[in-house]
C-alpha atoms as a PDB file:
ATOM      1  CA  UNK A   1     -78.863  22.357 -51.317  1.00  0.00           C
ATOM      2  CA  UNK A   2     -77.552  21.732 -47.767  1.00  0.00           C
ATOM      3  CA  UNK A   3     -74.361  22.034 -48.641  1.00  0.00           C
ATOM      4  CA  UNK A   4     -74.902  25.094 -50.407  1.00  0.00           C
ATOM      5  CA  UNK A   5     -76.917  26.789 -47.528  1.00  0.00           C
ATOM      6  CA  UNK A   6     -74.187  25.583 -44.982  1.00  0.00           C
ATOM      7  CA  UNK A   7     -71.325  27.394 -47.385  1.00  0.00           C
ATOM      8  CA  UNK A   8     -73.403  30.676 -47.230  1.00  0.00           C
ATOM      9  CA  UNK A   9     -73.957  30.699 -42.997  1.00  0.00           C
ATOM     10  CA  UNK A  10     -70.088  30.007 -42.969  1.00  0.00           C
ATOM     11  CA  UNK A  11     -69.754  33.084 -45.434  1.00  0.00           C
ATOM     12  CA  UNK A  12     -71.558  35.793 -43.329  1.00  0.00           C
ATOM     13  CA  UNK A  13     -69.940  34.344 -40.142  1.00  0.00           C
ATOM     14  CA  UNK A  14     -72.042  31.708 -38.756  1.00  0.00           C
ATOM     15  CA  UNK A  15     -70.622  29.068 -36.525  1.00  0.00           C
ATOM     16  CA  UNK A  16     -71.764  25.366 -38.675  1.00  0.00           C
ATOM     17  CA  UNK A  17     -71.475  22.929 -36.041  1.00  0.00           C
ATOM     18  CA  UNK A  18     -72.658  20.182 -37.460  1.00  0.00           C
ATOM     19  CA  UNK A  19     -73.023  18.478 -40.662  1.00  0.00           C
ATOM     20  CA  UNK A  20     -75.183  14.792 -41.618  1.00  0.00           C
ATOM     21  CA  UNK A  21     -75.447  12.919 -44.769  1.00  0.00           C
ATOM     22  CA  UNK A  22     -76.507   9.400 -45.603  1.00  0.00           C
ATOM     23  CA  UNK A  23     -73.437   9.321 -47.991  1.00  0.00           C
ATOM     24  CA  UNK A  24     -70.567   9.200 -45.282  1.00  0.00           C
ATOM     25  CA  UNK A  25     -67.746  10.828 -48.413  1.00  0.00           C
ATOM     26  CA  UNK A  26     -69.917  14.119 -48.724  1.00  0.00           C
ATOM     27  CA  UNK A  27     -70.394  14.432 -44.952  1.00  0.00           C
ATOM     28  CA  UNK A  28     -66.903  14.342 -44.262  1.00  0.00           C
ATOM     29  CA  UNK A  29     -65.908  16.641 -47.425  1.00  0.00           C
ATOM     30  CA  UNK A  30     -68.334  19.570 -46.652  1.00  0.00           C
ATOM     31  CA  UNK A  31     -67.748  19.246 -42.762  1.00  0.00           C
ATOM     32  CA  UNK A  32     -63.852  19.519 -43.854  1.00  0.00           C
ATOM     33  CA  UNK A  33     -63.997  22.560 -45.759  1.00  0.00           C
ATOM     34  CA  UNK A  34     -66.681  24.175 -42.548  1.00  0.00           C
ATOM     35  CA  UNK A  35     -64.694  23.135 -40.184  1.00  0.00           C
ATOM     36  CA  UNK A  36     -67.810  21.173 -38.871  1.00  0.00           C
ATOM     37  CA  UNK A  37     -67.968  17.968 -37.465  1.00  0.00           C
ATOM     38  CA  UNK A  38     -68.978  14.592 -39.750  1.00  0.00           C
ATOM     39  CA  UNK A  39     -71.565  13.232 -37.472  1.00  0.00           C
ATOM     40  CA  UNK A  40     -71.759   9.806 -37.880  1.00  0.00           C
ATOM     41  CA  UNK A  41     -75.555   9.993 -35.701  1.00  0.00           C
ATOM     42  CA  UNK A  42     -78.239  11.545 -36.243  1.00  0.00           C
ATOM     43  CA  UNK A  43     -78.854  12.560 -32.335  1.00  0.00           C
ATOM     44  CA  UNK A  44     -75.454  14.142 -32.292  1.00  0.00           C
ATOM     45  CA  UNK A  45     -76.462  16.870 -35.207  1.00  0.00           C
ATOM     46  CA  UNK A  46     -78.982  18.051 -32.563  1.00  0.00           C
ATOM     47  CA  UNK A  47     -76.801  17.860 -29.334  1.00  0.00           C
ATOM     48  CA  UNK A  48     -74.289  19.778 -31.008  1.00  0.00           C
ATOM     49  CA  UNK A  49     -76.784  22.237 -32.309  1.00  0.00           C
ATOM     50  CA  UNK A  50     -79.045  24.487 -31.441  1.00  0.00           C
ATOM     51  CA  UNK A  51     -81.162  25.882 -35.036  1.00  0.00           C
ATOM     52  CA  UNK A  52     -81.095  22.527 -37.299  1.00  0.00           C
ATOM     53  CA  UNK A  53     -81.868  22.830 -41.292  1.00  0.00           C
ATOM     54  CA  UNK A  54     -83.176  19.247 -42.765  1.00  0.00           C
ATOM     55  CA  UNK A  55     -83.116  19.227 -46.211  1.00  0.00           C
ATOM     56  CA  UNK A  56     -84.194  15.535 -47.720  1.00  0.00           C
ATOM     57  CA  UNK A  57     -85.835  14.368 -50.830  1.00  0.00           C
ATOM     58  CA  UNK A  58     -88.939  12.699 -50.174  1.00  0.00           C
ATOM     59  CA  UNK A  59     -91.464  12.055 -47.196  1.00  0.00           C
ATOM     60  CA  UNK A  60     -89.997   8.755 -46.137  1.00  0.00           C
ATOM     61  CA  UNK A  61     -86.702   9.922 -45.491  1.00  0.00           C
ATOM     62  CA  UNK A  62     -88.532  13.348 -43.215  1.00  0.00           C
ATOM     63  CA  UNK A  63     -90.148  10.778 -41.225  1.00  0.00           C
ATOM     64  CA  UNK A  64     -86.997   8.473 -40.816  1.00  0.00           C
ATOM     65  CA  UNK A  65     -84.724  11.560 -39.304  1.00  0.00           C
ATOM     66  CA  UNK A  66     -87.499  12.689 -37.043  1.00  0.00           C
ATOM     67  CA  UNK A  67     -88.906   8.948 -35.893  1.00  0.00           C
ATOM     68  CA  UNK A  68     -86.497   6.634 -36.835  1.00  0.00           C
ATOM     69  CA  UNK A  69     -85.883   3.365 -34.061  1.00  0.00           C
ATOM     70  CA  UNK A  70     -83.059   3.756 -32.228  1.00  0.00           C
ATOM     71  CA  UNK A  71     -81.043   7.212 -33.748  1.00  0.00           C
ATOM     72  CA  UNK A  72     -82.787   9.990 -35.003  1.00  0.00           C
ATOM     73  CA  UNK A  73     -83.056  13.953 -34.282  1.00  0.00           C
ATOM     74  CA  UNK A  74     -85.746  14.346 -31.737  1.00  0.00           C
ATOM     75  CA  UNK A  75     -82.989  11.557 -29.321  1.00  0.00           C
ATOM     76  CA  UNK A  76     -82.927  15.137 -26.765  1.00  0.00           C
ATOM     77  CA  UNK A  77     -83.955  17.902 -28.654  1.00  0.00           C
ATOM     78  CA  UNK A  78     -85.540  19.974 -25.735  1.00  0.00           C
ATOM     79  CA  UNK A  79     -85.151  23.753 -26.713  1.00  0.00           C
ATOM     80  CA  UNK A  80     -83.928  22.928 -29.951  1.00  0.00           C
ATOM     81  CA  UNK A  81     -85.698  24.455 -33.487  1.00  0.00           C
ATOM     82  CA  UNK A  82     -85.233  22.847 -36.696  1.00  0.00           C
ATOM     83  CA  UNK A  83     -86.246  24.297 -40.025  1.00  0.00           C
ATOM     84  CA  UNK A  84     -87.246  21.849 -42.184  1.00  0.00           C
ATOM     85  CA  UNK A  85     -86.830  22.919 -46.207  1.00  0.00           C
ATOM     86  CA  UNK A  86     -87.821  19.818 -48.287  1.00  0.00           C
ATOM     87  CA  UNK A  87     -90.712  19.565 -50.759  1.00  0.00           C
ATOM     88  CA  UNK A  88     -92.671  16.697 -49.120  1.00  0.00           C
ATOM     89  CA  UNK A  89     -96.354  15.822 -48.239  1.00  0.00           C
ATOM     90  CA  UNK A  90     -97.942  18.855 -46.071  1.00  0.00           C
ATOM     91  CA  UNK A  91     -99.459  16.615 -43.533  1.00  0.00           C
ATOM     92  CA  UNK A  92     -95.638  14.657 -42.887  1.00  0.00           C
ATOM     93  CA  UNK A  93     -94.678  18.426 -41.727  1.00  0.00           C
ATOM     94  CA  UNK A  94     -98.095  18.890 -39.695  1.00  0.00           C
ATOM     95  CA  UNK A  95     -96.977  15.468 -38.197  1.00  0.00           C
ATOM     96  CA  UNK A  96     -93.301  16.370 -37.530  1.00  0.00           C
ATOM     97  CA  UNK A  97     -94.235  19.327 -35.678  1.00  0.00           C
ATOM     98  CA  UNK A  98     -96.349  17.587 -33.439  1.00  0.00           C
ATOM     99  CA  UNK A  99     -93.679  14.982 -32.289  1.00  0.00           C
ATOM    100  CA  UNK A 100     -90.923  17.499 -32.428  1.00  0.00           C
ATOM    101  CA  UNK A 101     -93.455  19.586 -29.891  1.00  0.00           C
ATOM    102  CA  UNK A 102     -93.996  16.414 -27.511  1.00  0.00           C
ATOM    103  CA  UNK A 103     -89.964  16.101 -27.398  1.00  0.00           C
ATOM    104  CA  UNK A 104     -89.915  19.693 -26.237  1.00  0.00           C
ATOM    105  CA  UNK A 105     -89.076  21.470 -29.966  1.00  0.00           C
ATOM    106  CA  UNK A 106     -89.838  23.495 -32.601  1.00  0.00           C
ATOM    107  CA  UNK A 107     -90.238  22.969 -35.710  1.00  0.00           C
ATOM    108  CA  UNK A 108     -90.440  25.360 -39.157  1.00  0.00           C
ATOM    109  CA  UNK A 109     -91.145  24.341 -42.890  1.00  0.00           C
ATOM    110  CA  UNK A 110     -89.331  26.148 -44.729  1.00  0.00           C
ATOM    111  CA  UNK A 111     -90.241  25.298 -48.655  1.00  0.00           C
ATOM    112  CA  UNK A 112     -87.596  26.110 -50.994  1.00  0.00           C
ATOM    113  CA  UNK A 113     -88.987  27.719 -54.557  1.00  0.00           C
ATOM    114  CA  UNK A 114     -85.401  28.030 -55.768  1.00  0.00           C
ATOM    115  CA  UNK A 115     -82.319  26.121 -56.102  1.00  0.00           C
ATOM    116  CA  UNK A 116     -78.785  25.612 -55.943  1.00  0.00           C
ATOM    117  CA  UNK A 117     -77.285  28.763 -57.201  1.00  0.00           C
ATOM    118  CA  UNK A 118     -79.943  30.612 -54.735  1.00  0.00           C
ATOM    119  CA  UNK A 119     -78.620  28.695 -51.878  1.00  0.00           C
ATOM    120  CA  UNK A 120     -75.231  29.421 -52.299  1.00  0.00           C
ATOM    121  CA  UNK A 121     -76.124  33.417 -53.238  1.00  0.00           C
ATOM    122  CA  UNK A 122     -78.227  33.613 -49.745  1.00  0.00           C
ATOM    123  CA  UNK A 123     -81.322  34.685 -52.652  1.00  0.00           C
ATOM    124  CA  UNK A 124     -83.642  31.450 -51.666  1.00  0.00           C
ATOM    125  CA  UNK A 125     -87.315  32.138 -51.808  1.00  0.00           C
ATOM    126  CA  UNK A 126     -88.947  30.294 -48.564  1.00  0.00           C
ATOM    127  CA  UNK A 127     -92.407  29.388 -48.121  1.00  0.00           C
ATOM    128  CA  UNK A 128     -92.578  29.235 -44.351  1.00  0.00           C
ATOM    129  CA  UNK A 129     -95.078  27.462 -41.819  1.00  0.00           C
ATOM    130  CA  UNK A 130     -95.037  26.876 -38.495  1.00  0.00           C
ATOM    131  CA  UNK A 131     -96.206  29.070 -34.788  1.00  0.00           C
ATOM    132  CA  UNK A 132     -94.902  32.616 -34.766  1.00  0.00           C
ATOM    133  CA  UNK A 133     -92.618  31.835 -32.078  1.00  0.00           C
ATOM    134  CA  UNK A 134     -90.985  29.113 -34.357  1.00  0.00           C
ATOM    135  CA  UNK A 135     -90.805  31.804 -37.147  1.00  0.00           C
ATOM    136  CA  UNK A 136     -89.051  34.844 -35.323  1.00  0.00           C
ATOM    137  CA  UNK A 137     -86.588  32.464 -33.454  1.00  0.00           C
ATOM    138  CA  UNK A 138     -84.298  32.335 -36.381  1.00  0.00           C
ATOM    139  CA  UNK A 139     -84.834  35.757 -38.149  1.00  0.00           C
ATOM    140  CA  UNK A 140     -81.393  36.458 -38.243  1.00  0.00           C
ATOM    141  CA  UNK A 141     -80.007  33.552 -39.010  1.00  0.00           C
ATOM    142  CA  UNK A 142     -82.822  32.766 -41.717  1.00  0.00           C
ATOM    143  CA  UNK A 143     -81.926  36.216 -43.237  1.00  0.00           C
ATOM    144  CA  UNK A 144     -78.093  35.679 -43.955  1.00  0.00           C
ATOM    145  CA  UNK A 145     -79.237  33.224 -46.815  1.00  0.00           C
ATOM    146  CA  UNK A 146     -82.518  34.105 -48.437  1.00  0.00           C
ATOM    147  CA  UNK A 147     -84.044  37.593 -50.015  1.00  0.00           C
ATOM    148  CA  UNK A 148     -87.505  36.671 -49.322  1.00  0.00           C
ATOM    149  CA  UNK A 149     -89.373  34.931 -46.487  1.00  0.00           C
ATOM    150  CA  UNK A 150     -93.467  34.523 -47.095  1.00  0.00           C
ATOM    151  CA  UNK A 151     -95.126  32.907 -43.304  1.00  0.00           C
ATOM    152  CA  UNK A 152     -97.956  31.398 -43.102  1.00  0.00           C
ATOM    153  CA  UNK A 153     -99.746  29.619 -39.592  1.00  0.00           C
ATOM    154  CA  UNK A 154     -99.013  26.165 -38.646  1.00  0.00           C
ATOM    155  CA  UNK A 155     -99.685  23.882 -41.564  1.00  0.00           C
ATOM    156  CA  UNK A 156     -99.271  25.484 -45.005  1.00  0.00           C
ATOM    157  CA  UNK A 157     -96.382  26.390 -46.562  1.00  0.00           C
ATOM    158  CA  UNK A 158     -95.845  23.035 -48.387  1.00  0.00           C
ATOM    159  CA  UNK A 159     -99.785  23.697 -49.600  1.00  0.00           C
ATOM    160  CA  UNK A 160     -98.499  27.005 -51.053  1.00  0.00           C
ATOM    161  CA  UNK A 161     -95.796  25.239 -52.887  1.00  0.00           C
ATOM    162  CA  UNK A 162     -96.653  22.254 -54.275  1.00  0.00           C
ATOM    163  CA  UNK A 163     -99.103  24.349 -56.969  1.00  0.00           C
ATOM    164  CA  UNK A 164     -96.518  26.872 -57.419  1.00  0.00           C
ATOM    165  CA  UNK A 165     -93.637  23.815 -58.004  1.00  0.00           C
ATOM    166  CA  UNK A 166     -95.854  21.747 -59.978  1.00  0.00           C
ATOM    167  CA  UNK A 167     -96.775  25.160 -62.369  1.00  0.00           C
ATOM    168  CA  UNK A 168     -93.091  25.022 -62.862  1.00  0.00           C
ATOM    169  CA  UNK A 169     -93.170  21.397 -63.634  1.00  0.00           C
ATOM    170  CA  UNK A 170     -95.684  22.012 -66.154  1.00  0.00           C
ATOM    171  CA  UNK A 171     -93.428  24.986 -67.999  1.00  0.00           C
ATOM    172  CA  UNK A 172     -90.459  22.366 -68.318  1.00  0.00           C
ATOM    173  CA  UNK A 173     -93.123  20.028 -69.931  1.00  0.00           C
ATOM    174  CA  UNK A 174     -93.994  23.026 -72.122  1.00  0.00           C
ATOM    175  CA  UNK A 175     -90.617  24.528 -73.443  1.00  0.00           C
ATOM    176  CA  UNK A 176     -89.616  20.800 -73.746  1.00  0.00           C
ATOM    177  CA  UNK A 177     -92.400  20.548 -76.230  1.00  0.00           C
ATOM    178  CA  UNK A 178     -92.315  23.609 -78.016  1.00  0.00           C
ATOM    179  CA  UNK A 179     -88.808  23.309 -78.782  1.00  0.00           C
ATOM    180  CA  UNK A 180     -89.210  19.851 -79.897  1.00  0.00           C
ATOM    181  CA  UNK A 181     -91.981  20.990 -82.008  1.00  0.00           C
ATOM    182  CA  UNK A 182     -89.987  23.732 -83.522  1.00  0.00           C
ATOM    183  CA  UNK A 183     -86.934  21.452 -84.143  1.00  0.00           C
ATOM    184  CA  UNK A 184     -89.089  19.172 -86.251  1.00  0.00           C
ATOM    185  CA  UNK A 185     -90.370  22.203 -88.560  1.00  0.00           C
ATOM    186  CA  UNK A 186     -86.735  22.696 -88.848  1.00  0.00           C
ATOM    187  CA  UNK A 187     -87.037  26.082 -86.997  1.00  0.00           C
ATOM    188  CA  UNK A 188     -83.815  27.905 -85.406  1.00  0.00           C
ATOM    189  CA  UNK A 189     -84.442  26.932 -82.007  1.00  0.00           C
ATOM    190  CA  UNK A 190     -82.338  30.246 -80.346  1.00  0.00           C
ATOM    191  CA  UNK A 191     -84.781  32.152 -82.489  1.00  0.00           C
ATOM    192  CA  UNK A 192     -87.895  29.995 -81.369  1.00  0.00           C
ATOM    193  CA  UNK A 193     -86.722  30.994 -77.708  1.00  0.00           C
ATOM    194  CA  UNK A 194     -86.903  34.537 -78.516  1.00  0.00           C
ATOM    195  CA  UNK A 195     -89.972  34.250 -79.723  1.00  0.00           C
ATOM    196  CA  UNK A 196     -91.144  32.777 -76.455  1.00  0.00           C
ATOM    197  CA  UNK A 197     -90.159  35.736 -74.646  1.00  0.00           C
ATOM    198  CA  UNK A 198     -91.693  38.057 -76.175  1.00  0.00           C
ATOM    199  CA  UNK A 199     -94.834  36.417 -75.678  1.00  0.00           C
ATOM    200  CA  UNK A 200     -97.446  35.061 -73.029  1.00  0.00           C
ATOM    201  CA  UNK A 201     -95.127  32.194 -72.302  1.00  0.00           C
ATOM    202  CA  UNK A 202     -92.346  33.762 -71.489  1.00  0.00           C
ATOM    203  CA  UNK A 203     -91.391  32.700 -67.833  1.00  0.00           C
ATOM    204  CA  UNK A 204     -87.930  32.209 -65.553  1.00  0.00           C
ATOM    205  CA  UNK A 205     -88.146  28.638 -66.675  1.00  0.00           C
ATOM    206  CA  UNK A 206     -87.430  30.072 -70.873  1.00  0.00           C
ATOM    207  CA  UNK A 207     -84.655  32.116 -69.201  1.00  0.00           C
ATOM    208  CA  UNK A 208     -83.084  29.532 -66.964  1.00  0.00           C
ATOM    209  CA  UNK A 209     -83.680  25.980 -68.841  1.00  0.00           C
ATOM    210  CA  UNK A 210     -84.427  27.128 -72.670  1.00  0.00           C
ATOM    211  CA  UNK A 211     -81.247  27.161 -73.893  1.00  0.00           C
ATOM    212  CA  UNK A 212     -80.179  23.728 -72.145  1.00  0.00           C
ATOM    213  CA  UNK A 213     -82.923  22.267 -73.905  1.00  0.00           C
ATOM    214  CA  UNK A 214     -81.783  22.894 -76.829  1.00  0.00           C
ATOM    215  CA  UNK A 215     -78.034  22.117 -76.173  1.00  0.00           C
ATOM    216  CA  UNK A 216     -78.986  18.911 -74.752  1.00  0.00           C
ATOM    217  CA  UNK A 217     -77.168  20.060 -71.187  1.00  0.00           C
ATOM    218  CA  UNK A 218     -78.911  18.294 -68.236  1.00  0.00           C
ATOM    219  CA  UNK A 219     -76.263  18.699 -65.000  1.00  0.00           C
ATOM    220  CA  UNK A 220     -78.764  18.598 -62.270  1.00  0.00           C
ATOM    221  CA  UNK A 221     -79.690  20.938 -60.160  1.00  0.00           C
ATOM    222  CA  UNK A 222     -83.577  19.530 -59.833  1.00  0.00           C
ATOM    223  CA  UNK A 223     -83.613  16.206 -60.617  1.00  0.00           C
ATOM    224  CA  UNK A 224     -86.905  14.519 -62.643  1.00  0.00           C
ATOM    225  CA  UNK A 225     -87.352  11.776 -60.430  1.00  0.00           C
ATOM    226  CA  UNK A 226     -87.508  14.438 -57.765  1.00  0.00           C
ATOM    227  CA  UNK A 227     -90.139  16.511 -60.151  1.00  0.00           C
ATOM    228  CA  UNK A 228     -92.279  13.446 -60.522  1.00  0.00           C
ATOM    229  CA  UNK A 229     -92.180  12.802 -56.780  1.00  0.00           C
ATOM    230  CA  UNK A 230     -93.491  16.646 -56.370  1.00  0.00           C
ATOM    231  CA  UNK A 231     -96.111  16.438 -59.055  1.00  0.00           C
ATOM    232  CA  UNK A 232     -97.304  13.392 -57.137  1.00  0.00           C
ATOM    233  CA  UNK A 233     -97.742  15.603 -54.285  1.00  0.00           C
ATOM    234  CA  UNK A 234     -99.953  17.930 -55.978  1.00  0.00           C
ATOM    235  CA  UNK A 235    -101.673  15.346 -57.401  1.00  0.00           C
ATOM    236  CA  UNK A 236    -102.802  13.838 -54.381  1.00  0.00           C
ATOM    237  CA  UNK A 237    -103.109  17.433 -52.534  1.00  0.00           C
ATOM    238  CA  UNK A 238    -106.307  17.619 -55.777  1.00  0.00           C
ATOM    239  CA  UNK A 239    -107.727  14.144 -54.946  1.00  0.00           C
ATOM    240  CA  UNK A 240    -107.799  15.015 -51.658  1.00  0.00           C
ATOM    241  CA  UNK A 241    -109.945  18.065 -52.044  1.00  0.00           C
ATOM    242  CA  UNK A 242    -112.092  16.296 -55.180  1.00  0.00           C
ATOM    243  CA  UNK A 243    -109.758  18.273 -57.815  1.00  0.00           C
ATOM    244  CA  UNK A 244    -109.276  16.707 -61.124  1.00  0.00           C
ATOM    245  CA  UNK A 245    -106.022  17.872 -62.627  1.00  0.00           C
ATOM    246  CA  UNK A 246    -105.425  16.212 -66.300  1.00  0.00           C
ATOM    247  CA  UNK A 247    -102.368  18.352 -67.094  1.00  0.00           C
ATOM    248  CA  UNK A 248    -100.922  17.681 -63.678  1.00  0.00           C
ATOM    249  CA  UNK A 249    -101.451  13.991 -64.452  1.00  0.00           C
ATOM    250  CA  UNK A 250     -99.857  14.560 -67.993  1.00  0.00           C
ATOM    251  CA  UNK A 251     -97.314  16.129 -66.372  1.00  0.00           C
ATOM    252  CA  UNK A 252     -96.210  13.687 -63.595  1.00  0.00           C
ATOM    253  CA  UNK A 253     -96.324  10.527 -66.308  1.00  0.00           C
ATOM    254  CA  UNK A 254     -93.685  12.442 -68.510  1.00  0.00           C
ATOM    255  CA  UNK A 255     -91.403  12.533 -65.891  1.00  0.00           C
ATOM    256  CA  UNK A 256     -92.647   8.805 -64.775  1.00  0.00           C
ATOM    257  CA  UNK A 257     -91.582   7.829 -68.174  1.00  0.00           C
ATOM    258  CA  UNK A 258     -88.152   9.510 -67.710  1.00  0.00           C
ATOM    259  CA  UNK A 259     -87.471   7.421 -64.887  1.00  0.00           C
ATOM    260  CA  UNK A 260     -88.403   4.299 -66.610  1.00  0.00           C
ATOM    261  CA  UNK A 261     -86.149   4.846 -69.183  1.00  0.00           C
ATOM    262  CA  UNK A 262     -83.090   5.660 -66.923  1.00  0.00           C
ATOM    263  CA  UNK A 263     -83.112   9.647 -67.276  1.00  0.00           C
ATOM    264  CA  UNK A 264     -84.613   9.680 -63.600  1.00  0.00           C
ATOM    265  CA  UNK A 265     -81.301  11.429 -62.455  1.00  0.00           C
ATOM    266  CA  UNK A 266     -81.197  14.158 -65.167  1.00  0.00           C
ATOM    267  CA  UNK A 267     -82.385  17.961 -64.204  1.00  0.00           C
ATOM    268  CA  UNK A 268     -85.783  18.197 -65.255  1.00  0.00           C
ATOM    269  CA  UNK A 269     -85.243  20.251 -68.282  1.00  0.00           C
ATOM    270  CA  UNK A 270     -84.108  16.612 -69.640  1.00  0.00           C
ATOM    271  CA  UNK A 271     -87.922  16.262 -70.352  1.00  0.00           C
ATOM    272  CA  UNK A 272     -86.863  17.594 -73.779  1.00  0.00           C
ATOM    273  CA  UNK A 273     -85.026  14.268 -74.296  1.00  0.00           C
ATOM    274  CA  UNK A 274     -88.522  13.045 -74.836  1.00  0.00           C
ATOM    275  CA  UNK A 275     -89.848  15.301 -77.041  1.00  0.00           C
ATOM    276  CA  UNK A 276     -87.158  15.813 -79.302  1.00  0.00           C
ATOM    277  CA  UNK A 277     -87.847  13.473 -82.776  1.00  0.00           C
ATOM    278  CA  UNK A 278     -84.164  12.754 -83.400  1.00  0.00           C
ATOM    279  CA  UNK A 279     -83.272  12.323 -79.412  1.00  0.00           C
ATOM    280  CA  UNK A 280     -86.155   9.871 -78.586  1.00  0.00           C
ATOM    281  CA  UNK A 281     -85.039   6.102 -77.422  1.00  0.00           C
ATOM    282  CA  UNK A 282     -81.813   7.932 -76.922  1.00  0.00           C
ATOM    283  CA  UNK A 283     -79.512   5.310 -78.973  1.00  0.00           C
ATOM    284  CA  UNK A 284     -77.095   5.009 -75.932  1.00  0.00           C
ATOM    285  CA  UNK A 285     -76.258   8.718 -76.556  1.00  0.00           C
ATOM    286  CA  UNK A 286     -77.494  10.632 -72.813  1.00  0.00           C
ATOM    287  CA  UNK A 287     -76.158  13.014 -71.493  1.00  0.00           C
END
């Protein structure tokens, strides 16, 4: 997703400065083909900087880049904004913001509801939180690489998402099943998806993911070990407000299960791999 977002600021004539990765070999290839620098620290991303985009997987790793001993982004941040775009724990972004403020910074969420091929088209839908200030400081920049921008005070965005990525979530645990269900009765799956669209469950997840599960293709662009981590999220957003959610529960121990049985690193639509009677325990065939 960085990567991706970093292509399209070079495309519409943005100056990249900067590029970080915990994987040293994809650092130095997308800061090669930028014409960015490979920092090797942390603090140097934000002294050579002055708008920073995080994008990392889980809440761990957000608090790590932003309060990490030693090296990390806040090091002298005065005056800088970063614009933080990874699905993660609201209250991790409510506490970034405040230590990003005492080091003299602002910070954004900026909640991504699409994915790769978004990124790279500048079409990303953001779900963005954070003061006004924070917001209007990067309009332009913001608006060479997404369609749609929806604000919301201090604090929220990541609440708006995690319901809206967990529904999708759900839909992948859906299709997965219908499809599976229809390949048992012997059905013509391309038909069954058809059928699907033409009714109530049609969705962007029958367009984008139907035919993959039935082709068994599974390149990632959303990983399920990064779908379980979300519906864990929601899951604990409901507990925290006295919510019971059985479906979300359902949900996040099918793609539990896919990580126990070492499809953790498949894109979600993999779920099908579960559901499928003749692709079950997977007989060393994955994809």
């Amino acid at each position: 997703m960085g990567a991706n977002m970093a292509r399209r600021l070079k495309d519409r004539e943005f100056h990249v400065t900067a590029v970080y990765d915990t994987n040293r070999s994809t650092a130095t290839a997308i800061a090669a083909e930028l014409g960015a620098a490979a920092c090797q620290d942390l603090s140097q991303v934000t002294a050579e900087s002055d708008v920073i985009i995080t994008v990392v997987s889980d809440d761990a790793a957000m608090r790590e880049i932003f309060s990490g001993s030693g090296d990390n982004l806040l090091v002298i941040a005065r005056g800088k904004l970063f614009i933080n775009c990874a699905t993660i724990s609201p209250q991790v972004h409510v506490d970034v913001e405040k230590i990003a403020a005492n080091a003299g910074a602002q910070t954004l969420e900026a909640c991504m509801a699409s994915s790769i091929t978004q990124a790279r088209e500048g079409s990303l839908y953001l779900m963005c939180g954070g003061t006004e200030a924070a917001f209007r400081k990067p309009n332009r920049c913001e608006r060479t690489r997404i369609d749609n921008l929806l604000y919301r005070q201090s604090g929220g965005s990541s609440e708006s998402e995690s319901p809206g990525q967990h529904g999708d979530e759900h839909q992948h645990r859906r299709f997965g099943e219908g499809l599976g269900l229809g390949a048992a009765l012997g059905l013509d799956l391309k038909m069954l998806r058809e059928v699907f669209a033409q009714t109530g469950a049609n969705s962007r997840v029958l367009e984008t993911d139907g035919e993959d599960m039935q082709n068994r293709e599974h390149s990632c662009f959303f990983s399920a070990a990064h779908a379980a981590k979300d519906s864990g999220i929601a899951l604990e957003l409901a507990r925290s407000l006295g919510l019971d959610l059985p479906l979300s529960r359902a949900t996040k121990e099918q793609y539990d299960r896919m990580i126990a049985e070492g499809l953790g690193e498949l894109d979600k639509s993999g779920i099908a791999e579960l559901t499928f009677k003749d692709r079950h325990k997977h007989s060393g065939d994955r994809v």
